[in-house]
N, C-alpha and C. Protein backbone atom coordinates (compact mmCIF):
# COMPACT_ATOMS: atom_id res chain seq x y z
N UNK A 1 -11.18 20.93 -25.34
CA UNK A 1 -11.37 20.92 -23.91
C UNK A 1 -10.10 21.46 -23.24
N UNK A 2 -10.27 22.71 -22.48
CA UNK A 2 -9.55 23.05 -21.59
C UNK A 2 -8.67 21.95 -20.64
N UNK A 3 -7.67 22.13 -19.95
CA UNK A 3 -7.04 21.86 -18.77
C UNK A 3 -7.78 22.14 -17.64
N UNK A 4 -8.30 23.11 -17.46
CA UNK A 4 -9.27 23.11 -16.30
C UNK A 4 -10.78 22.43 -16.45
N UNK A 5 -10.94 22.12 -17.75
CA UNK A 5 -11.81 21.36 -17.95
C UNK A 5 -12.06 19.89 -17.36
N UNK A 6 -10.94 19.74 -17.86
CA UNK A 6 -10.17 17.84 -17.76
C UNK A 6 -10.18 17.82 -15.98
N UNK A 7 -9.22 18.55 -15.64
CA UNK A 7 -9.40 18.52 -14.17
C UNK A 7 -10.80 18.25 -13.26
N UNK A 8 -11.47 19.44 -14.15
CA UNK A 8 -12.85 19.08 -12.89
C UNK A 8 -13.48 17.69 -13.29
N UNK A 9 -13.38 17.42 -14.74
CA UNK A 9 -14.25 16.34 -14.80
C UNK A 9 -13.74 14.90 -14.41
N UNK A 10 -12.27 14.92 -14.23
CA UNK A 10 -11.16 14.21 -13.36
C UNK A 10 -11.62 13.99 -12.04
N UNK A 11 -11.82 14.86 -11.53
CA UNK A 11 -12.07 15.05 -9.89
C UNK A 11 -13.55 14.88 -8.94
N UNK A 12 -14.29 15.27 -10.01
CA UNK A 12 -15.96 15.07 -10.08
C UNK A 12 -15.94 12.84 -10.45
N UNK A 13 -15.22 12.67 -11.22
CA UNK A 13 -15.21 11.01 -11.48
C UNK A 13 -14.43 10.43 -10.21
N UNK A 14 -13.27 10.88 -9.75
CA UNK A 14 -12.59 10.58 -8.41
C UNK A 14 -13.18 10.66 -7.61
N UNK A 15 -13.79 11.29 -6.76
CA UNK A 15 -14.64 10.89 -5.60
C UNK A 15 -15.06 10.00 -5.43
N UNK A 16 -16.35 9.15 -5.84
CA UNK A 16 -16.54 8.05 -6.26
C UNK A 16 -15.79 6.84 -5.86
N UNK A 17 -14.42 7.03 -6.75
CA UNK A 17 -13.36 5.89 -6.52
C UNK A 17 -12.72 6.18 -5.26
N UNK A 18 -12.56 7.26 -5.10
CA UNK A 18 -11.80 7.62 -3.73
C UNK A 18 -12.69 6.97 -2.83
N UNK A 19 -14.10 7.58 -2.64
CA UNK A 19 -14.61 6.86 -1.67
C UNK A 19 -14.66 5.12 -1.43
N UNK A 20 -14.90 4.86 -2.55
CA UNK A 20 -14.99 3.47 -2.54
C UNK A 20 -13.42 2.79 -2.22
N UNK A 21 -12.43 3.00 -2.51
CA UNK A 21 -11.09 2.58 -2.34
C UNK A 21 -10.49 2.34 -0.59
N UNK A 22 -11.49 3.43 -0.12
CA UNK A 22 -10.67 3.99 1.31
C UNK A 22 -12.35 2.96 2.36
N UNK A 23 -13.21 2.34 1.37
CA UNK A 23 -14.02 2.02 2.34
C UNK A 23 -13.44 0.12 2.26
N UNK A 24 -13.17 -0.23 1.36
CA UNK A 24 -12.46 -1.77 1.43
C UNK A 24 -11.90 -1.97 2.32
N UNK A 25 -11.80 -3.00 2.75
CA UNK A 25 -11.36 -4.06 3.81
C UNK A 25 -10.99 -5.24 3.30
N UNK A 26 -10.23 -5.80 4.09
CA UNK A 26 -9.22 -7.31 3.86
C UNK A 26 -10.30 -7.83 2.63
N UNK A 27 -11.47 -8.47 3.50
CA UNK A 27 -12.56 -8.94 3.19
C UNK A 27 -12.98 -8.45 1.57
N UNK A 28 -13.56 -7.48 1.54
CA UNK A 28 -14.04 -6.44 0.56
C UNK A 28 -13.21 -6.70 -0.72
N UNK A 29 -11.92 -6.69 -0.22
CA UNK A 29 -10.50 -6.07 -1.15
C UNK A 29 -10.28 -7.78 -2.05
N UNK A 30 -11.53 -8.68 -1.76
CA UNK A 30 -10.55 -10.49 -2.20
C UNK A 30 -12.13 -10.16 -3.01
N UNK A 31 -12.72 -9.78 -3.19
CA UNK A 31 -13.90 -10.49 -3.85
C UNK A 31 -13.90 -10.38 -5.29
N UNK A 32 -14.45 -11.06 -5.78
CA UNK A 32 -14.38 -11.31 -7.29
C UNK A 32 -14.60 -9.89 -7.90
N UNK A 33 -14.10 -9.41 -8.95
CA UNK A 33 -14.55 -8.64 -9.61
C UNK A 33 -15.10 -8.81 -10.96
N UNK A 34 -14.04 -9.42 -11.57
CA UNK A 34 -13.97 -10.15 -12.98
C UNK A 34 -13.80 -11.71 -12.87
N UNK A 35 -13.88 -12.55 -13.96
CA UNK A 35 -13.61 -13.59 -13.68
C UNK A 35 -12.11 -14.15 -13.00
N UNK A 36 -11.01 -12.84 -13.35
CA UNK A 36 -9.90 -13.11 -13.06
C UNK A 36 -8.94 -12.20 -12.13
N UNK A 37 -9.78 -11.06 -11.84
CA UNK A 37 -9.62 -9.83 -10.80
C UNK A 37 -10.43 -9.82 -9.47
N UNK A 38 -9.75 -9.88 -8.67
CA UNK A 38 -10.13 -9.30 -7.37
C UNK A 38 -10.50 -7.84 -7.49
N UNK A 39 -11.15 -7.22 -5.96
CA UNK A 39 -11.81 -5.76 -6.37
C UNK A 39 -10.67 -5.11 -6.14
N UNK A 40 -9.47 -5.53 -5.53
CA UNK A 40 -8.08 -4.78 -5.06
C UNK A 40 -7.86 -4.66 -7.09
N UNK A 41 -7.36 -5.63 -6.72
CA UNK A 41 -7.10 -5.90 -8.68
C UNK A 41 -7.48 -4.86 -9.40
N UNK A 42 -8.61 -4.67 -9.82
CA UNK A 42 -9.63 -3.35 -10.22
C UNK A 42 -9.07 -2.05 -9.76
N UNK A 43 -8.77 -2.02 -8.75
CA UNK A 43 -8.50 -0.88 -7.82
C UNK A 43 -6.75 -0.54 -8.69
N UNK A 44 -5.91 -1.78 -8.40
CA UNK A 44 -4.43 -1.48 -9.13
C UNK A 44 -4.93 -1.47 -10.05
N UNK A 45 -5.46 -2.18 -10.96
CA UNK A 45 -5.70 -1.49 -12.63
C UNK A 45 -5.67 -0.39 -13.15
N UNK A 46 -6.48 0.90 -12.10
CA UNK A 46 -6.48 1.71 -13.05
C UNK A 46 -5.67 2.55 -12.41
N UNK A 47 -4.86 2.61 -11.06
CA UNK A 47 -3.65 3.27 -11.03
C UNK A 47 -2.45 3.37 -11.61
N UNK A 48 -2.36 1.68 -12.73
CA UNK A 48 -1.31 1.55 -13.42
C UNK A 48 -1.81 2.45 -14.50
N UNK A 49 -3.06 2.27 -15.16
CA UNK A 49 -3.41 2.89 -16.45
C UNK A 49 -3.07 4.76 -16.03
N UNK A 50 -3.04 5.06 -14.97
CA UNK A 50 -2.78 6.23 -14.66
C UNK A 50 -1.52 6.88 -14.74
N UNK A 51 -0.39 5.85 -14.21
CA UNK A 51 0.98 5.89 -14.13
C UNK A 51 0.99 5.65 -15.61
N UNK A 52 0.85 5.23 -16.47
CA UNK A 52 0.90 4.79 -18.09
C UNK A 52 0.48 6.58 -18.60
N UNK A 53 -0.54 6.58 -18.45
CA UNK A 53 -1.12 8.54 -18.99
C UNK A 53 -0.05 9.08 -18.42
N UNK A 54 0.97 9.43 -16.90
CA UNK A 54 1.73 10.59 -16.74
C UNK A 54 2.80 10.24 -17.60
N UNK A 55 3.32 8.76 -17.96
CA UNK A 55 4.53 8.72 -18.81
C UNK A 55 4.16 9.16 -20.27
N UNK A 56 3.15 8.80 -20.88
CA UNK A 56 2.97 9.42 -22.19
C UNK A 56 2.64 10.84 -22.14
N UNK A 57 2.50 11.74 -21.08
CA UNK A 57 2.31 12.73 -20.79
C UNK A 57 3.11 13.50 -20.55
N UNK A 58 4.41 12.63 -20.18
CA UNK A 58 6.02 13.25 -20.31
C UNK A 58 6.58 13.14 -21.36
N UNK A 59 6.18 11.85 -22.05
CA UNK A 59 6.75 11.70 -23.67
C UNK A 59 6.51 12.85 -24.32
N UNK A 60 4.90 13.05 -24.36
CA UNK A 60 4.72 14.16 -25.09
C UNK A 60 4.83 15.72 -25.09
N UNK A 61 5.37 15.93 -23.55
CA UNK A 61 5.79 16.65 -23.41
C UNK A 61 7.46 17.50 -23.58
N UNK A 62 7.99 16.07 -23.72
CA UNK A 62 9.95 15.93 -24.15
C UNK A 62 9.98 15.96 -25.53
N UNK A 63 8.32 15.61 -26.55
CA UNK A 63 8.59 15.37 -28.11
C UNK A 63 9.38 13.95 -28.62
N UNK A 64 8.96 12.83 -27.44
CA UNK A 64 9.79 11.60 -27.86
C UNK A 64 8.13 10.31 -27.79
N UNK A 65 7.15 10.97 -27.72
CA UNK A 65 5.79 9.99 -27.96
C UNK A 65 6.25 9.73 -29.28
N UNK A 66 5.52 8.53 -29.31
CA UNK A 66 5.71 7.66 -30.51
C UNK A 66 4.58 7.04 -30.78
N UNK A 67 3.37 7.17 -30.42
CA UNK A 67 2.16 6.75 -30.58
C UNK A 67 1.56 6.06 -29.63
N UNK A 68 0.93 4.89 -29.61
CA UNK A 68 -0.06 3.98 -29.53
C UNK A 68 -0.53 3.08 -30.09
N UNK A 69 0.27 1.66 -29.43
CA UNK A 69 -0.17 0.54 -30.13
C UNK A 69 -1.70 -0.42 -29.95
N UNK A 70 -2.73 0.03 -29.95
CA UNK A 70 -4.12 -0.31 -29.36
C UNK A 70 -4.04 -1.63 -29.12
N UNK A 71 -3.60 -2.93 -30.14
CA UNK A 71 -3.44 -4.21 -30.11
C UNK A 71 -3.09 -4.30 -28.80
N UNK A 72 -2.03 -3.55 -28.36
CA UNK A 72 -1.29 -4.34 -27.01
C UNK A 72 -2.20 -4.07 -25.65
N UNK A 73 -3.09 -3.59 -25.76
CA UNK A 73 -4.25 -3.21 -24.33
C UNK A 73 -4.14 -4.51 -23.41
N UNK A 74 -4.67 -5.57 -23.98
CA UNK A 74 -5.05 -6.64 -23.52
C UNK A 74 -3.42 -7.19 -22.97
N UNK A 75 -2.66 -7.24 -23.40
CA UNK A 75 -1.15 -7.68 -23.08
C UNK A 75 -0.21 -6.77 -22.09
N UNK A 76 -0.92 -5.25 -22.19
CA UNK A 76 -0.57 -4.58 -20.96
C UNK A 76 -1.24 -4.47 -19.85
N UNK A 77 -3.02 -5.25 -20.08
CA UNK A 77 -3.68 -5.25 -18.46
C UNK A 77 -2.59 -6.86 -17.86
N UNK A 78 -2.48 -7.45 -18.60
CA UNK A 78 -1.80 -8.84 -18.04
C UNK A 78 -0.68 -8.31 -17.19
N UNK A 79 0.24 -7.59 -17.62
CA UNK A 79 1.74 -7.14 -17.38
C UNK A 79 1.02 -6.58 -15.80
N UNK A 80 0.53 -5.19 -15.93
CA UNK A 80 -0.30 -4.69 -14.83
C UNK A 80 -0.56 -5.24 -13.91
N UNK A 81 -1.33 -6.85 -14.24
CA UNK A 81 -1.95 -7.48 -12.95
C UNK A 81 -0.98 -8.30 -12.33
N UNK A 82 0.02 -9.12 -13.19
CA UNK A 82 1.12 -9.34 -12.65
C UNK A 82 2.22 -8.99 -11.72
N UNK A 83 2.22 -7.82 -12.22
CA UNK A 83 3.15 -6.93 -11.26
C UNK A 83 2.65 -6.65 -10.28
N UNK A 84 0.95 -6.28 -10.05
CA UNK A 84 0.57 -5.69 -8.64
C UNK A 84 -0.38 -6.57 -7.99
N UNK A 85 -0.55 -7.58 -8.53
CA UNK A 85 -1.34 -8.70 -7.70
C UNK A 85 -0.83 -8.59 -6.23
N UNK A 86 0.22 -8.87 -6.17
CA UNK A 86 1.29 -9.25 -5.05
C UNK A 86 0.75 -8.35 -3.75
N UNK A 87 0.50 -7.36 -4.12
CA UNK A 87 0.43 -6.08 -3.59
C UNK A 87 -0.26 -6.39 -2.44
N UNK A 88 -0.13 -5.34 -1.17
CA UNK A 88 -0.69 -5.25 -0.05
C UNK A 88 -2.43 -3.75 -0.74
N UNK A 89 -3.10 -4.32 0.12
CA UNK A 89 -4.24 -2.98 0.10
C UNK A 89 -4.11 -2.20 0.17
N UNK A 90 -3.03 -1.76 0.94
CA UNK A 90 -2.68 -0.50 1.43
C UNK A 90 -2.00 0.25 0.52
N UNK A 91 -0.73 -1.00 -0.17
CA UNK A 91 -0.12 -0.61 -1.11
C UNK A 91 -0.76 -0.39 -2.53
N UNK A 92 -1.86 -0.43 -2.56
CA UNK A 92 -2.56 -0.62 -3.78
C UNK A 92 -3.08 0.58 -4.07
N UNK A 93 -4.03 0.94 -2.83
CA UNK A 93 -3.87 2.40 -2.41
C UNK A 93 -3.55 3.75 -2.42
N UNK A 94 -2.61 3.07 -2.02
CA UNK A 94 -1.22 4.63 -1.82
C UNK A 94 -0.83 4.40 -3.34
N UNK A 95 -0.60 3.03 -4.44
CA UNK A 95 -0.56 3.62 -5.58
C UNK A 95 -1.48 4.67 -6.50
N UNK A 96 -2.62 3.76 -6.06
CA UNK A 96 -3.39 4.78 -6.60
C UNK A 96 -3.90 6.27 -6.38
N UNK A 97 -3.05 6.60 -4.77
CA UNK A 97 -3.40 7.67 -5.18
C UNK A 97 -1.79 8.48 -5.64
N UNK A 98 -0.77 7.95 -5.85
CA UNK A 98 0.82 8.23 -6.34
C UNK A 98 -0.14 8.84 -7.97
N UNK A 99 -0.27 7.48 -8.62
CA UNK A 99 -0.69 7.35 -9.49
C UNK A 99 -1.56 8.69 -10.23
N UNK A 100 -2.35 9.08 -9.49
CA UNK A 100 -3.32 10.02 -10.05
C UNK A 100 -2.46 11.43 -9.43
N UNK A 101 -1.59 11.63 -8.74
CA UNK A 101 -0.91 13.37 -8.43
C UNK A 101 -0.15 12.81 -9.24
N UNK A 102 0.38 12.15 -10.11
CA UNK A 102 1.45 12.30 -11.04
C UNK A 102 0.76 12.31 -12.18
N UNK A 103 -0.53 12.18 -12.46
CA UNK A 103 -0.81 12.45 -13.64
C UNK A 103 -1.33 13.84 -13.70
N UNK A 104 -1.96 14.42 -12.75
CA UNK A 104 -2.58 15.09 -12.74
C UNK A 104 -1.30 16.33 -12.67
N UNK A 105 -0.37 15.96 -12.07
CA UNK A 105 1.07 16.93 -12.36
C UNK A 105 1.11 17.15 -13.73
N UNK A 106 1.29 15.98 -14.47
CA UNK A 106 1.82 15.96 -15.99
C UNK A 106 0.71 16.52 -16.54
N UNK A 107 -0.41 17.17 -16.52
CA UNK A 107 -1.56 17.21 -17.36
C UNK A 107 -0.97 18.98 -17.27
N UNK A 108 -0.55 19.00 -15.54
CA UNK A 108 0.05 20.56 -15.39
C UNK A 108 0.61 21.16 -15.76
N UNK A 109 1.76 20.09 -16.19
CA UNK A 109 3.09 20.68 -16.36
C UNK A 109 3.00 20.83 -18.17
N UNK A 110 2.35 19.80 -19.19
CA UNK A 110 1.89 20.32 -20.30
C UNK A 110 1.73 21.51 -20.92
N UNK A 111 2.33 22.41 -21.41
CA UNK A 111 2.63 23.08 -22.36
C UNK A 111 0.70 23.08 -23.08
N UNK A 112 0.11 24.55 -22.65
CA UNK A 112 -1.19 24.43 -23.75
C UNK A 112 -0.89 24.13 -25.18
N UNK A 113 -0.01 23.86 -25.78
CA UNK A 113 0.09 24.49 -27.23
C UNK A 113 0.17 22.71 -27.84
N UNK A 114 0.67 21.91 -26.62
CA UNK A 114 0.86 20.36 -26.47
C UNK A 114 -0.20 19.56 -26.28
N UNK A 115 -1.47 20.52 -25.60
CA UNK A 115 -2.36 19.88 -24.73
C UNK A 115 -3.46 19.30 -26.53
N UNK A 116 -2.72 18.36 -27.12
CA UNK A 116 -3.65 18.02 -28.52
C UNK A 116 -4.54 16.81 -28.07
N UNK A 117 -5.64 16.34 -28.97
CA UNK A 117 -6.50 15.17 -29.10
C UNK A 117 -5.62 13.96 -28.28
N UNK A 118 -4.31 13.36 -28.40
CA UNK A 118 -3.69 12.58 -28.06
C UNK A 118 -3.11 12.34 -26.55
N UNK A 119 -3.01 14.04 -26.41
CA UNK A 119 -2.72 14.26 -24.59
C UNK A 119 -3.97 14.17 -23.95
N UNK A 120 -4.86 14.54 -24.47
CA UNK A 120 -6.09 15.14 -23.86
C UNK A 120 -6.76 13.67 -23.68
N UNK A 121 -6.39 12.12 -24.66
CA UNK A 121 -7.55 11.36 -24.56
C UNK A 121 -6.38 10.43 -23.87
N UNK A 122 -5.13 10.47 -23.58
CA UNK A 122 -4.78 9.73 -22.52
C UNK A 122 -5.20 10.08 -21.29
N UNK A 123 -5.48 11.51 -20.78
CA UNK A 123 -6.05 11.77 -19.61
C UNK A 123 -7.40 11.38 -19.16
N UNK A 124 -8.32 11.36 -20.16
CA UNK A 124 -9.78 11.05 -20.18
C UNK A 124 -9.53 9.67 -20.22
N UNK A 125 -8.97 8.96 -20.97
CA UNK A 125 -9.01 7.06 -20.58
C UNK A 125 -8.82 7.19 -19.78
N UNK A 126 -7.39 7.47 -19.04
CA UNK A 126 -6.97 6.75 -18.09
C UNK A 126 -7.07 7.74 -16.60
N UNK A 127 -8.47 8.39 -17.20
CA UNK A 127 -8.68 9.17 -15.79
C UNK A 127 -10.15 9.03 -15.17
N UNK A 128 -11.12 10.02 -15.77
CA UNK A 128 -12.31 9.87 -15.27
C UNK A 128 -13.37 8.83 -16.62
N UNK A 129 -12.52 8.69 -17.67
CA UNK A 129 -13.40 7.42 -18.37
C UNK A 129 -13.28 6.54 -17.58
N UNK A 130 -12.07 6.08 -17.41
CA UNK A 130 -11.58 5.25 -16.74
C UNK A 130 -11.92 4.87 -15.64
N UNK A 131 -12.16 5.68 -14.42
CA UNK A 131 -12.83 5.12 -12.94
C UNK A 131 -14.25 4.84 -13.33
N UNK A 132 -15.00 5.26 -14.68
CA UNK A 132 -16.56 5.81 -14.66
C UNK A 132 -16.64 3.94 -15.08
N UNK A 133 -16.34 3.46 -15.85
CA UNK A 133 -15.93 2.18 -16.74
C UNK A 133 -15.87 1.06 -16.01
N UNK A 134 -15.31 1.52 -14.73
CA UNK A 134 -14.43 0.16 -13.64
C UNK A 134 -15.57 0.53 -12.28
N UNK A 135 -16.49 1.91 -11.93
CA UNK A 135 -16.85 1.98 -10.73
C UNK A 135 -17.79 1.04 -10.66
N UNK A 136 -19.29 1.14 -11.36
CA UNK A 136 -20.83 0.14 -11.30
C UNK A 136 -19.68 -1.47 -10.91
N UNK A 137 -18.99 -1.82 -11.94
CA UNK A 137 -18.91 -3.38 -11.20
C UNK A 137 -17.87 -3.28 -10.07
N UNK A 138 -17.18 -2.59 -9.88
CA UNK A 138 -16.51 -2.30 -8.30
C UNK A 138 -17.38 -2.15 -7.16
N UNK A 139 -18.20 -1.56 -7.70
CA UNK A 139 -19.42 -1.47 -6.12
C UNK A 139 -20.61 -2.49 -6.43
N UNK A 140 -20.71 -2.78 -7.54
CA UNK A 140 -21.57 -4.25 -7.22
C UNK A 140 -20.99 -5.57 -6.79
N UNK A 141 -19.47 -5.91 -6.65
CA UNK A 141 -18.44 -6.77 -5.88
C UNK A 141 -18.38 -5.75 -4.80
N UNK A 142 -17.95 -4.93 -4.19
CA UNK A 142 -17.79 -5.04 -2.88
C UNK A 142 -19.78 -4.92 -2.01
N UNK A 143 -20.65 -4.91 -3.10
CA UNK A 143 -21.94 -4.63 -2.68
C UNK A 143 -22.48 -3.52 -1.35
């Protein structure tokens, strides 16, 4: 899969989230998502998982990636929700959309010859798998 590939199918899955992100309210933004996430929650989730793809996306672009430890998923959504619980809506927001021009930089700035299975499926997790995965129960909590 191309780079211009990844992009459209990036951007075709973003809408979606975009829309839904910018239609929350105070209200909207507290409701359950998960047993232990708010829909804001949901919302920072996958801007962190995004900010996570542009750094391994720089790793692999400097030649200092070192893999992927799969075990730790569950121990890095914790870290994630911790850190951005706190967060204002707004700020949650504006991460997410920080979040996605910095990945979508790093997918740019990638070297084709770099762009392997490993670059290519941090962008697809933590891009349009990723919003496709989190949207149905995001819009069935904010209903």
């Amino acid at each position: 899969m191309t780079k211009d590939q990844l992009f459209r199918l990036e951007e075709a899955a973003w809408e979606p989230l975009h829309d839904l992100a910018h239609r929350l309210g105070a209200e909207t933004a507290e409701r359950p998502y998960t047993e232990l996430w708010t829909v804001k929650d949901g919302v920072a989730h996958i801007a962190c998982w995004q900010a996570e793809a542009a750094q391994m996306l720089i790793r692999i672009r400097e030649g200092t990636y070192g893999g992927w430890d799969d075990g730790r998923e569950e121990e890095i959504n914790a870290t994630f929700h911790a850190s951005t619980r706190h967060l204002s809506l707004d700020d949650v927001i504006a991460q997410l959309h920080a979040s996605r021009v910095r990945m979508l930089e790093e997918l740019d700035l990638l070297p084709e010859a770099l762009l392997d299975d490993e670059a290519r499926s941090w962008f697809v997790e933590s891009g349009h798998e990723h919003y496709e995965e989190h949207l149905d129960g995001l819009r069935e909590a904010v209903g």
